[in-house]
PDB file of N, CA and C in Angstrom:
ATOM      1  N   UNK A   1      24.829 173.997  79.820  1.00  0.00           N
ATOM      2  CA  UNK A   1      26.235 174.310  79.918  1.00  0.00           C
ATOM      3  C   UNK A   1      26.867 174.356  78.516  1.00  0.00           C
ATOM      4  N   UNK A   2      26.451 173.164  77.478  1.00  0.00           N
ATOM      5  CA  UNK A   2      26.920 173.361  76.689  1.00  0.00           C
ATOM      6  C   UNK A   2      26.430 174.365  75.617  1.00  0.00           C
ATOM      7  N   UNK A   3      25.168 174.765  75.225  1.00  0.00           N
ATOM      8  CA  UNK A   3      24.790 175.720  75.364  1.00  0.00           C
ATOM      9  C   UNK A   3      24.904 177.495  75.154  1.00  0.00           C
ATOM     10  N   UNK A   4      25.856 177.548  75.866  1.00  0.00           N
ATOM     11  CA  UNK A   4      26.198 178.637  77.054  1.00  0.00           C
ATOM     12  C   UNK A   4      27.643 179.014  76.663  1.00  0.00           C
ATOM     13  N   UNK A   5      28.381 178.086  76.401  1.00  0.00           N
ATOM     14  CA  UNK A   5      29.789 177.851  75.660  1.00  0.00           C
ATOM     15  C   UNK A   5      30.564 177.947  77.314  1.00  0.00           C
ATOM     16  N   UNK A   6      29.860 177.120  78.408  1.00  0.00           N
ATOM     17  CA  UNK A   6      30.582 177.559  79.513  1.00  0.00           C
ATOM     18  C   UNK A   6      31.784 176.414  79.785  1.00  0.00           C
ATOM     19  N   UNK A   7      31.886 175.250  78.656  1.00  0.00           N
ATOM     20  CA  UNK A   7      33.122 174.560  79.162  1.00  0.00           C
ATOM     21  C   UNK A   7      33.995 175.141  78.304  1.00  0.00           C
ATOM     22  N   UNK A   8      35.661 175.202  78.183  1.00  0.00           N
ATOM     23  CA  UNK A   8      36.684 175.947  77.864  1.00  0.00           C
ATOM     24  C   UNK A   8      36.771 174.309  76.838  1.00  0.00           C
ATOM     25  N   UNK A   9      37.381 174.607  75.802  1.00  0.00           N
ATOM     26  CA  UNK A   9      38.079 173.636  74.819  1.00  0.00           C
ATOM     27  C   UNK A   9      38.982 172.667  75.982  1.00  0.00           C
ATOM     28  N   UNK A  10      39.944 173.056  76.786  1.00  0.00           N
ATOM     29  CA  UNK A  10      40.638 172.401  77.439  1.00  0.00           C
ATOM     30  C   UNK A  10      39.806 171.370  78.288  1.00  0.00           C
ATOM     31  N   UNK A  11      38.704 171.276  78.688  1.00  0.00           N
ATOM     32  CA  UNK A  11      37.868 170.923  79.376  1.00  0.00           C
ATOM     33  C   UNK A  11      37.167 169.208  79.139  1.00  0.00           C
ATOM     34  N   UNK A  12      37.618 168.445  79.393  1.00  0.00           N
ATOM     35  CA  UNK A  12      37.217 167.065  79.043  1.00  0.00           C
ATOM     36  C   UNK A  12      36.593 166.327  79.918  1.00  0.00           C
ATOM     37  N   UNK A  13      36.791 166.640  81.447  1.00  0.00           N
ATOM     38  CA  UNK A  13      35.718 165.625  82.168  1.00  0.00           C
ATOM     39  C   UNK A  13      34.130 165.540  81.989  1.00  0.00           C
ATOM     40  N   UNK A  14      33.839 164.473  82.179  1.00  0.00           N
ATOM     41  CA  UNK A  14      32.354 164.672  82.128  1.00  0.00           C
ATOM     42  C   UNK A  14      31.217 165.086  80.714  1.00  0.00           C
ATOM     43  N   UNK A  15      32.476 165.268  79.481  1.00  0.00           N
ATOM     44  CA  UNK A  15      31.647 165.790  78.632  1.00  0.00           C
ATOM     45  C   UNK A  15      31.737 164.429  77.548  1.00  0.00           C
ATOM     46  N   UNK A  16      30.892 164.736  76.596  1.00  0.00           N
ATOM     47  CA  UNK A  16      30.099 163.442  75.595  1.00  0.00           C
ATOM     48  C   UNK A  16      31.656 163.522  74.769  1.00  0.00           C
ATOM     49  N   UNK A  17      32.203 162.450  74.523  1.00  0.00           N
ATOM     50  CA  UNK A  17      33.115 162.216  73.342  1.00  0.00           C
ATOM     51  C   UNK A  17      34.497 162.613  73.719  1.00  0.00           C
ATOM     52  N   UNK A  18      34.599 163.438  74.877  1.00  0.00           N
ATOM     53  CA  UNK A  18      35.824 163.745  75.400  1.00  0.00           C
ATOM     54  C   UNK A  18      36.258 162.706  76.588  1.00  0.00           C
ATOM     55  N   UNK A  19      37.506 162.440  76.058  1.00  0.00           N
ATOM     56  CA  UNK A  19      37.765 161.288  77.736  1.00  0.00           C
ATOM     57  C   UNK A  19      38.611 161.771  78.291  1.00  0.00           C
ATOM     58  N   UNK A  20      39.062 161.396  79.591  1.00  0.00           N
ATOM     59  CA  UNK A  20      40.339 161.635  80.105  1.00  0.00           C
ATOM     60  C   UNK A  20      41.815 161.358  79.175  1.00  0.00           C
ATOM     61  N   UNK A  21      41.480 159.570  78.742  1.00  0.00           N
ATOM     62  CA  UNK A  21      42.433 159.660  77.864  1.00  0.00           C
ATOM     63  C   UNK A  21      42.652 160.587  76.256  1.00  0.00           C
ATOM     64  N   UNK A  22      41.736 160.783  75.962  1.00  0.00           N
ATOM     65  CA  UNK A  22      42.116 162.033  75.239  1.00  0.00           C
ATOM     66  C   UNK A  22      42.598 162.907  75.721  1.00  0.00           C
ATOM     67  N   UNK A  23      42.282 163.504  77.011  1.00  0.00           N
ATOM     68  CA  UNK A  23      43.062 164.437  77.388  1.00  0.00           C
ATOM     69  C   UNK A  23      44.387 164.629  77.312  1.00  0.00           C
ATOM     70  N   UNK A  24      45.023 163.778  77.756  1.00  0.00           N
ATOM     71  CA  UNK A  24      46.306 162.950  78.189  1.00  0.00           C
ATOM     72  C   UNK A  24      46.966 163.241  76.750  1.00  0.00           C
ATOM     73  N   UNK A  25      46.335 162.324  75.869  1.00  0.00           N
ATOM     74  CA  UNK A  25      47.005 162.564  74.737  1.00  0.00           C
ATOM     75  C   UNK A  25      47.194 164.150  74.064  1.00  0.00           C
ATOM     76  N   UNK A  26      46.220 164.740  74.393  1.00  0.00           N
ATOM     77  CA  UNK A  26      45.973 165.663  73.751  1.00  0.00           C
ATOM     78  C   UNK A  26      47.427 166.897  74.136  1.00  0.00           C
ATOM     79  N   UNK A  27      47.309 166.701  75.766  1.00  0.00           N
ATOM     80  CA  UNK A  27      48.604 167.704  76.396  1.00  0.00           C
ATOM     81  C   UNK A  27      49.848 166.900  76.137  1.00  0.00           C
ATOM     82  N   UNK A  28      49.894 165.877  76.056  1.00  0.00           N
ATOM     83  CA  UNK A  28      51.615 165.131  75.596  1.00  0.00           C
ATOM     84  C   UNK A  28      51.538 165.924  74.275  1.00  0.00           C
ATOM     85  N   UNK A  29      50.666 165.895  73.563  1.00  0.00           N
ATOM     86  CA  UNK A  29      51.339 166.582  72.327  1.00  0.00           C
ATOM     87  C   UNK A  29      51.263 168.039  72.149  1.00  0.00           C
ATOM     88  N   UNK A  30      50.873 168.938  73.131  1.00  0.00           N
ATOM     89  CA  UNK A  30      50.801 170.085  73.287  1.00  0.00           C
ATOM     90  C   UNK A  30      52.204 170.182  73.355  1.00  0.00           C
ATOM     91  N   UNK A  31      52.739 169.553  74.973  1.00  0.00           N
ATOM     92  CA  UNK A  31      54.064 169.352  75.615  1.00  0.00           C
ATOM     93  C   UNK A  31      55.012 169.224  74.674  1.00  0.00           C
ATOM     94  N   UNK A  32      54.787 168.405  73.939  1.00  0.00           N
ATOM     95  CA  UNK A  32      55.970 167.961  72.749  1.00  0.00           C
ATOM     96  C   UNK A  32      56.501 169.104  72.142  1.00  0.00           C
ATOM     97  N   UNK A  33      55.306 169.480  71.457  1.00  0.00           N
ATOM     98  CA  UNK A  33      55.238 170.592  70.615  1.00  0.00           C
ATOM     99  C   UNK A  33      56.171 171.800  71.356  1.00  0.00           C
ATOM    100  N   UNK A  34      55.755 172.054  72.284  1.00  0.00           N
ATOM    101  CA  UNK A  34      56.507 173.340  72.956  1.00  0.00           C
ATOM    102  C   UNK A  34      57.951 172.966  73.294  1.00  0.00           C
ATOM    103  N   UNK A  35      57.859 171.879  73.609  1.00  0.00           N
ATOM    104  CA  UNK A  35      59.667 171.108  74.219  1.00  0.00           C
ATOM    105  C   UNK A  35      60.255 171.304  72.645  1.00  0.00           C
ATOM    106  N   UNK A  36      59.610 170.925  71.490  1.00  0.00           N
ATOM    107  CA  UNK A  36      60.344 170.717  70.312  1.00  0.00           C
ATOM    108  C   UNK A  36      60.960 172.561  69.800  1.00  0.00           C
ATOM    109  N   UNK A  37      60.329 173.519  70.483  1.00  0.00           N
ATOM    110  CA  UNK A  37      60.302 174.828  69.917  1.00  0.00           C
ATOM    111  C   UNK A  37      61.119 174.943  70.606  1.00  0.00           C
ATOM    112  N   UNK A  38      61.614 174.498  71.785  1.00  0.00           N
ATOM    113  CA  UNK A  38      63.002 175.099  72.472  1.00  0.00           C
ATOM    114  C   UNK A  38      62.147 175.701  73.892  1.00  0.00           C
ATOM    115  N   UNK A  39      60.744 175.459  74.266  1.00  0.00           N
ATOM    116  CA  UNK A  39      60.282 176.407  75.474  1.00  0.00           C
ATOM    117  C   UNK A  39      60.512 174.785  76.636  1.00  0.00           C
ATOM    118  N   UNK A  40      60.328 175.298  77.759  1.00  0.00           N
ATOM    119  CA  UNK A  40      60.458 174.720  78.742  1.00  0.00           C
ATOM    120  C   UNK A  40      58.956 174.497  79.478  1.00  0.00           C
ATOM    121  N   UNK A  41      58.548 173.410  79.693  1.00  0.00           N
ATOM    122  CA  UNK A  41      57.084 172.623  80.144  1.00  0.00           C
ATOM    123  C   UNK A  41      57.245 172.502  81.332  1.00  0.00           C
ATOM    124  N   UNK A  42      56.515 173.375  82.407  1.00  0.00           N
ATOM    125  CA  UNK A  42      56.340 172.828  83.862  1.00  0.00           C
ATOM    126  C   UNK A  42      54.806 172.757  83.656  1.00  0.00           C
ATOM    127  N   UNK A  43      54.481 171.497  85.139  1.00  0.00           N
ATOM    128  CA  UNK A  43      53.111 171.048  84.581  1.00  0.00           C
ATOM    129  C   UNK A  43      52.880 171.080  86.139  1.00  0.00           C
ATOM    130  N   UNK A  44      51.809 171.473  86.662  1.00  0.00           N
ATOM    131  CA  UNK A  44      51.275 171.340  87.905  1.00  0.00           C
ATOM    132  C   UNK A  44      49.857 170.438  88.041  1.00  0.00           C
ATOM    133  N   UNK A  45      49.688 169.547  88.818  1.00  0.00           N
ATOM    134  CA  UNK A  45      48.487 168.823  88.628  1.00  0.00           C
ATOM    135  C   UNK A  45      47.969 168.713  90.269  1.00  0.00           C
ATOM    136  N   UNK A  46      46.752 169.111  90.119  1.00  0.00           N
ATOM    137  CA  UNK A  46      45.877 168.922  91.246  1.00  0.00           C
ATOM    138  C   UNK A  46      44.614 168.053  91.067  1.00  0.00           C
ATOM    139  N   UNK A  47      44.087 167.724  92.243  1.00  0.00           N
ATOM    140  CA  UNK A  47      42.606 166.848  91.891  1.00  0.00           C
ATOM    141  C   UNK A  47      41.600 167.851  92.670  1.00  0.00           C
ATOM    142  N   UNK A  48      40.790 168.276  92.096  1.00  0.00           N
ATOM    143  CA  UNK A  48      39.834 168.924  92.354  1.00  0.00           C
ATOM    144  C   UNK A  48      38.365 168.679  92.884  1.00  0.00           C
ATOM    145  N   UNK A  49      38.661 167.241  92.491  1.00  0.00           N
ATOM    146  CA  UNK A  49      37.460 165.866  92.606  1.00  0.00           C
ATOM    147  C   UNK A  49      36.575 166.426  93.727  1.00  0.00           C
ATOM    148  N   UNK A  50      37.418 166.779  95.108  1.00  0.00           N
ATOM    149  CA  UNK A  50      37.233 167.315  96.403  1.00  0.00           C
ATOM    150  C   UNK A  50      36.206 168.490  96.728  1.00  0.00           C
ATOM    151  N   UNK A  51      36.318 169.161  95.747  1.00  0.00           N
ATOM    152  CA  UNK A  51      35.963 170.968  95.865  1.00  0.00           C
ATOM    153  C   UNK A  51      34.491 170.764  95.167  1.00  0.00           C
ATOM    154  N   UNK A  52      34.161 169.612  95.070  1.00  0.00           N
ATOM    155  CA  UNK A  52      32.890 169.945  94.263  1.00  0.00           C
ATOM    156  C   UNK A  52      32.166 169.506  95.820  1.00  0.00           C
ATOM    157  N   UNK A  53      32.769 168.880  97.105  1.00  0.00           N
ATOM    158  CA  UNK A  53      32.107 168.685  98.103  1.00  0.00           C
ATOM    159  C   UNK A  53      31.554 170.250  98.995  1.00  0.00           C
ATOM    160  N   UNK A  54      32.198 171.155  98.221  1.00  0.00           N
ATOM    161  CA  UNK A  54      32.379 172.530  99.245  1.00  0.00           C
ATOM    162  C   UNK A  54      31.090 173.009  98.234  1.00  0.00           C
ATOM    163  N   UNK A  55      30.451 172.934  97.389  1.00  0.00           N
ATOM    164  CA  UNK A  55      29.976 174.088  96.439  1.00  0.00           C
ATOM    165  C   UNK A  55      28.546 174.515  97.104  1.00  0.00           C
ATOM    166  N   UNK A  56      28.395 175.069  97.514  1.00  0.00           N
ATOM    167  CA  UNK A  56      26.640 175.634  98.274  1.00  0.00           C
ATOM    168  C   UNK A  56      25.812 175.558  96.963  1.00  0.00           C
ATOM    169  N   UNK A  57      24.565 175.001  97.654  1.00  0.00           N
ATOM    170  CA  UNK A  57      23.385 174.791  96.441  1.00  0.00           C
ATOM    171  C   UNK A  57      22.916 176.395  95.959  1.00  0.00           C
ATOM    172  N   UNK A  58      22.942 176.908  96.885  1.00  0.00           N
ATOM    173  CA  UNK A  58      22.391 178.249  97.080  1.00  0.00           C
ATOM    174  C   UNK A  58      23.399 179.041  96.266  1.00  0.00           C
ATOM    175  N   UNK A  59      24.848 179.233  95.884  1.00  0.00           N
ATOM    176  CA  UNK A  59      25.916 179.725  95.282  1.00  0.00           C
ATOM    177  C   UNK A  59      25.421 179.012  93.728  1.00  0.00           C
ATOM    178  N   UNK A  60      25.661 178.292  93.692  1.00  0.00           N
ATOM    179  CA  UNK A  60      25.539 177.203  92.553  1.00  0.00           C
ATOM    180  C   UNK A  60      24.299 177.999  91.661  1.00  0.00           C
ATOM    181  N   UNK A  61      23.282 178.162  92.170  1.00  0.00           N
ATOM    182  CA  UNK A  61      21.845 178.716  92.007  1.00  0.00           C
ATOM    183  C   UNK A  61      22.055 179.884  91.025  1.00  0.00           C
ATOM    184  N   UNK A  62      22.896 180.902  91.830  1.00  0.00           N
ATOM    185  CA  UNK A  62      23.158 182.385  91.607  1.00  0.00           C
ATOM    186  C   UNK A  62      23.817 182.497  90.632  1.00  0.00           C
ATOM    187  N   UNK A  63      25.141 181.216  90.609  1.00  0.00           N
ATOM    188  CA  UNK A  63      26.246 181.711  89.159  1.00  0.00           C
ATOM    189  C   UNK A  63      25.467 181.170  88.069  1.00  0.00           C
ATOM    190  N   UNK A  64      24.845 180.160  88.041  1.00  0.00           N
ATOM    191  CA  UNK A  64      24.041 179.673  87.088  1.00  0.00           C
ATOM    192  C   UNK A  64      23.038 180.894  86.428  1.00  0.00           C
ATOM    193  N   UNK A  65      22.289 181.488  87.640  1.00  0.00           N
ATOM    194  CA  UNK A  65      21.690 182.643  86.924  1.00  0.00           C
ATOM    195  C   UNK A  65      22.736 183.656  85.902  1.00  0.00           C
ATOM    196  N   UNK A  66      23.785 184.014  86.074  1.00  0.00           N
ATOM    197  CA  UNK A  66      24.430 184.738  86.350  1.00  0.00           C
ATOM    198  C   UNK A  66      24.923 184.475  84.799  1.00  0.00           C
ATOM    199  N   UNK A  67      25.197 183.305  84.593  1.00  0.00           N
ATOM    200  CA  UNK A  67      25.837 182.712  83.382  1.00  0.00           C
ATOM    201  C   UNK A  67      24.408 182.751  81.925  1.00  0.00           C
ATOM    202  N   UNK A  68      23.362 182.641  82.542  1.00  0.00           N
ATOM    203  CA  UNK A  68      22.325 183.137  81.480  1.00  0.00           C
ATOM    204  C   UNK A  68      21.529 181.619  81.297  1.00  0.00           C
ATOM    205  N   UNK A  69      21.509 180.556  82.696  1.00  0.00           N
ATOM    206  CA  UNK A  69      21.073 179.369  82.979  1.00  0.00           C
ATOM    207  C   UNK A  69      19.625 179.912  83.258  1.00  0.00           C
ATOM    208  N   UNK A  70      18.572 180.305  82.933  1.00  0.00           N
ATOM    209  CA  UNK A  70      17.568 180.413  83.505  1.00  0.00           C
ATOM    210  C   UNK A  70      16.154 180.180  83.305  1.00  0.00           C
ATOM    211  N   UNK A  71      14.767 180.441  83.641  1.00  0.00           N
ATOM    212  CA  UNK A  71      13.839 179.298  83.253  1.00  0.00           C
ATOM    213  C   UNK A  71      13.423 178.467  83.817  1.00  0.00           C
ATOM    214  N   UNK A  72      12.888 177.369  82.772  1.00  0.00           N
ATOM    215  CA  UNK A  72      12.102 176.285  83.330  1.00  0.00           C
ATOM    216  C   UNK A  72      13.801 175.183  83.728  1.00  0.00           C
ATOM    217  N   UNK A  73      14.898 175.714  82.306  1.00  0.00           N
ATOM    218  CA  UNK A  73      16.174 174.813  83.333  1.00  0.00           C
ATOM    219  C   UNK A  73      16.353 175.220  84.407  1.00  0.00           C
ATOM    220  N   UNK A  74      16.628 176.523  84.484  1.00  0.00           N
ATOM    221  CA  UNK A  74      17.310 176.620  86.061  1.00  0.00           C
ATOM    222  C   UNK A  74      15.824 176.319  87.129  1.00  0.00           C
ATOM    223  N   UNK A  75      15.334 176.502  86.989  1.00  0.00           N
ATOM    224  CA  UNK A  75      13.721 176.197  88.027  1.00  0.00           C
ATOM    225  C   UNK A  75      14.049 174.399  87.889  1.00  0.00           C
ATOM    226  N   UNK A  76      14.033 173.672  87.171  1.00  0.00           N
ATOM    227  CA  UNK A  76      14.736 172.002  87.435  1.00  0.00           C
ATOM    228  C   UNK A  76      15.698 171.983  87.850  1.00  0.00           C
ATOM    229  N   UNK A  77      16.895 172.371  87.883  1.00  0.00           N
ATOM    230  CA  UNK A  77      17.930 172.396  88.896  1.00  0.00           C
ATOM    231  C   UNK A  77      17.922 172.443  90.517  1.00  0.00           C
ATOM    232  N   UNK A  78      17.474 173.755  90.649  1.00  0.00           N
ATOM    233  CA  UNK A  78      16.265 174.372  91.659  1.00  0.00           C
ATOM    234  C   UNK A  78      16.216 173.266  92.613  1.00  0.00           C
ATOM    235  N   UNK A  79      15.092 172.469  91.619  1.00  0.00           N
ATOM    236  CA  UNK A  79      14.019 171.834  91.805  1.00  0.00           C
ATOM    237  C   UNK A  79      14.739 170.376  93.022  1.00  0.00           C
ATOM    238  N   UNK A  80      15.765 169.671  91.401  1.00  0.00           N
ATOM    239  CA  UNK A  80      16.856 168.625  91.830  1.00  0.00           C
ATOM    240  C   UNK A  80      17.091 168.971  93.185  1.00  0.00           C
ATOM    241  N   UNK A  81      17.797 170.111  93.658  1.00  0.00           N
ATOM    242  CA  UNK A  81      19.155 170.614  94.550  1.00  0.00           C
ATOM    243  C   UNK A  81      18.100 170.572  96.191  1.00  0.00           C
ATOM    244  N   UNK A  82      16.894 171.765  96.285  1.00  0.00           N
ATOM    245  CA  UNK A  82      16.330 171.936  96.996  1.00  0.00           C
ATOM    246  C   UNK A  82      15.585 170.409  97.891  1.00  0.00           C
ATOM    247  N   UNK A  83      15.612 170.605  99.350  1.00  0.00           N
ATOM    248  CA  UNK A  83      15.022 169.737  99.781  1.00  0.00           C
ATOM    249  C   UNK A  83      15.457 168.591  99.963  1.00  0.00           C
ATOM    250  N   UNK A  84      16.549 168.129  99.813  1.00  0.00           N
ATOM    251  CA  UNK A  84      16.984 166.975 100.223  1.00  0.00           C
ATOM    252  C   UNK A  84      18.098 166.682 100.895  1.00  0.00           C
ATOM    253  N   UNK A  85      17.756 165.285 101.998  1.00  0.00           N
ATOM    254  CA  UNK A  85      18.465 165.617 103.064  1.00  0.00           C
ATOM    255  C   UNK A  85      18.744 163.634 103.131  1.00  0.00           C
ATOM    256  N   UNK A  86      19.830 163.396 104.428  1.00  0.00           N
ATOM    257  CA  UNK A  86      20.727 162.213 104.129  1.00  0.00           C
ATOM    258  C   UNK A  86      20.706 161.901 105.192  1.00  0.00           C
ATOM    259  N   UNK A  87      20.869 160.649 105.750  1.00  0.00           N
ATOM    260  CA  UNK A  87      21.109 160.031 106.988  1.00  0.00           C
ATOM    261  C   UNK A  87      22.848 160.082 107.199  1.00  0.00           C
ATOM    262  N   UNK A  88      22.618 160.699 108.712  1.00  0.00           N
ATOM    263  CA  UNK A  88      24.202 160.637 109.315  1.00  0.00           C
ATOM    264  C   UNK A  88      24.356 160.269 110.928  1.00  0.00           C
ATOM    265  N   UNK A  89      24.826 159.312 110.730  1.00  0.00           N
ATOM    266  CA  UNK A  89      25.318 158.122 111.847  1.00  0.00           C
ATOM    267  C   UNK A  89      26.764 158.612 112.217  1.00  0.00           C
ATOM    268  N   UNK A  90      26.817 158.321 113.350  1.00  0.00           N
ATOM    269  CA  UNK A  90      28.453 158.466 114.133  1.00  0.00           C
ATOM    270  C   UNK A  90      28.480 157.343 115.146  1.00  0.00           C
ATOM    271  N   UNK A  91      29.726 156.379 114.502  1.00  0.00           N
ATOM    272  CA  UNK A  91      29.807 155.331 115.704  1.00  0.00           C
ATOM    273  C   UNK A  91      28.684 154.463 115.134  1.00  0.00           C
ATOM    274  N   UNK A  92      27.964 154.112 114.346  1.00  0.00           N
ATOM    275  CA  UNK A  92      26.798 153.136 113.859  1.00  0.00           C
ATOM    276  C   UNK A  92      25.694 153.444 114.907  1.00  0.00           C
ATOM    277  N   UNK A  93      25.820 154.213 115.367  1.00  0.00           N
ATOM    278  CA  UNK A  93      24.632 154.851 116.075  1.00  0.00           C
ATOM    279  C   UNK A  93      23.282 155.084 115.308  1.00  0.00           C
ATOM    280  N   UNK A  94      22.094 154.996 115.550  1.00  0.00           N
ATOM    281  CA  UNK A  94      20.725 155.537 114.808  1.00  0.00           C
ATOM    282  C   UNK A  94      20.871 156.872 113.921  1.00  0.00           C
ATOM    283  N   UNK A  95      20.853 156.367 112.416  1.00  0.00           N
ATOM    284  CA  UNK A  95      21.215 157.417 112.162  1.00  0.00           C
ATOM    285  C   UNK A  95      19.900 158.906 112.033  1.00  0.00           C
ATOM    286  N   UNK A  96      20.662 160.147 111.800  1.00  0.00           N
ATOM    287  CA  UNK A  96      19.504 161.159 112.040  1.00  0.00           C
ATOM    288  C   UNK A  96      19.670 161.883 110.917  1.00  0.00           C
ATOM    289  N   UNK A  97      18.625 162.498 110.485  1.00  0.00           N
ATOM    290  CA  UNK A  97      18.845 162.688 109.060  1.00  0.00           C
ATOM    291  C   UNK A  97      18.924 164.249 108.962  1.00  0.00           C
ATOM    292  N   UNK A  98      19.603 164.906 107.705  1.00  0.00           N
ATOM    293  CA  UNK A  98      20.094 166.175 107.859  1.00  0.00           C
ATOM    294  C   UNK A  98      20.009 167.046 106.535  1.00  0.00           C
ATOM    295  N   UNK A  99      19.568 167.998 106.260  1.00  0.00           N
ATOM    296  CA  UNK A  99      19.636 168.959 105.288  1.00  0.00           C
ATOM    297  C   UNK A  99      21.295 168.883 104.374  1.00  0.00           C
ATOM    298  N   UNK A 100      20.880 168.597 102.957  1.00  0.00           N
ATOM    299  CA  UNK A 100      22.001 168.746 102.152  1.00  0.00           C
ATOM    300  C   UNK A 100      21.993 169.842 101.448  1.00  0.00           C
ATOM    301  N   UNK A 101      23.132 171.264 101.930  1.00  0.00           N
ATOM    302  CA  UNK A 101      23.026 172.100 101.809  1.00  0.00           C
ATOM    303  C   UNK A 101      24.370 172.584 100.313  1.00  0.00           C
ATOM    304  N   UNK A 102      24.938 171.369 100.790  1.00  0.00           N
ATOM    305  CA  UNK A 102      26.436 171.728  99.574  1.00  0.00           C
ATOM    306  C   UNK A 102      26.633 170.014  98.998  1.00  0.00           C
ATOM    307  N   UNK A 103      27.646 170.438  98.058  1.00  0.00           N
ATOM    308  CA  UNK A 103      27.996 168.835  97.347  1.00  0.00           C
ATOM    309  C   UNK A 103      26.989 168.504  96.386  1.00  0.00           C
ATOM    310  N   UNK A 104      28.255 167.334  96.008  1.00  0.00           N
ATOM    311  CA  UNK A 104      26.853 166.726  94.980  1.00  0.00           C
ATOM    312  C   UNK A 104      26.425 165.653  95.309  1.00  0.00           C
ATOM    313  N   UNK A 105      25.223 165.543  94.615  1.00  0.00           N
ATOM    314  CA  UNK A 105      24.530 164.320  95.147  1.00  0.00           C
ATOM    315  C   UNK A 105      24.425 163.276  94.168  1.00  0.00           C
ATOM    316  N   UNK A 106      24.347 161.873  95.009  1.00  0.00           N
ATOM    317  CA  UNK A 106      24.946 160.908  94.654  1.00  0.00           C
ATOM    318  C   UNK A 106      24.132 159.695  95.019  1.00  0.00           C
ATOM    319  N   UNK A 107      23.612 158.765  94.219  1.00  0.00           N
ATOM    320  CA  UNK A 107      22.982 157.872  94.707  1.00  0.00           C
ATOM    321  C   UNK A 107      23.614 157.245  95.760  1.00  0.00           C
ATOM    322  N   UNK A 108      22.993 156.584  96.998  1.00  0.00           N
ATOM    323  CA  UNK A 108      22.622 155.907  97.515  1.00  0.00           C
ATOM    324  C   UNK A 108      22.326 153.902  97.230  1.00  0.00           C
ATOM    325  N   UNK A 109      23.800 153.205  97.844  1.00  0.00           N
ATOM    326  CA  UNK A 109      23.397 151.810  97.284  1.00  0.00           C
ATOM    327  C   UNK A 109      22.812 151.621  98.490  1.00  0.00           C
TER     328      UNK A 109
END
């Protein structure tokens, strides 16, 4: 990904040396800056946290190709994504186990 130049400068989750709180700081002083020029700051904030539960392994696969991910990385990705499946219980019932086709995956305590 990094690589690839596929995160945007604005882009801080998840990456080495960038934090959230940098972030934070980083747009207060964007904000400032523009409030001080005389422009007007509307800010919309969503959590997206959610949408990474929707993403198909199989989609995921394709844009990755697509982006110039390919190889022995994208064949380990592949590799990770394919084939694995999770126990799902309803009611604490026996649980039965099921193909993980989207989302990310996440250890298991």
């Amino acid at each position: 990904m990094h690589k690839n130049y596929l995160f945007p400068n604005e882009h801080f989750g998840l990456i080495t040396g960038r934090s959230t709180k940098l972030q934070l700081l980083n747009v207060l002083e964007e904000w400032t800056t523009r409030i001080d020029e005389g422009y007007t700051v509307d800010v919309v904030y969503t959590d997206s946290a959610k949408a990474f539960h929707s993403v198909l392994h199989r989609r995921l696969l394709l844009k990755l190709g697509i982006y110039g991910i390919t190889g022995s990385v994208w064949q380990w990705i592949r590799s990770f994504l394919n084939n694995r499946n999770q126990p799902v219980a309803i009611r604490a019932i026996t649980p039965s186990w099921t193909d993980i086709i989207s989302g990310v995956l996440r250890a298991v305590s």
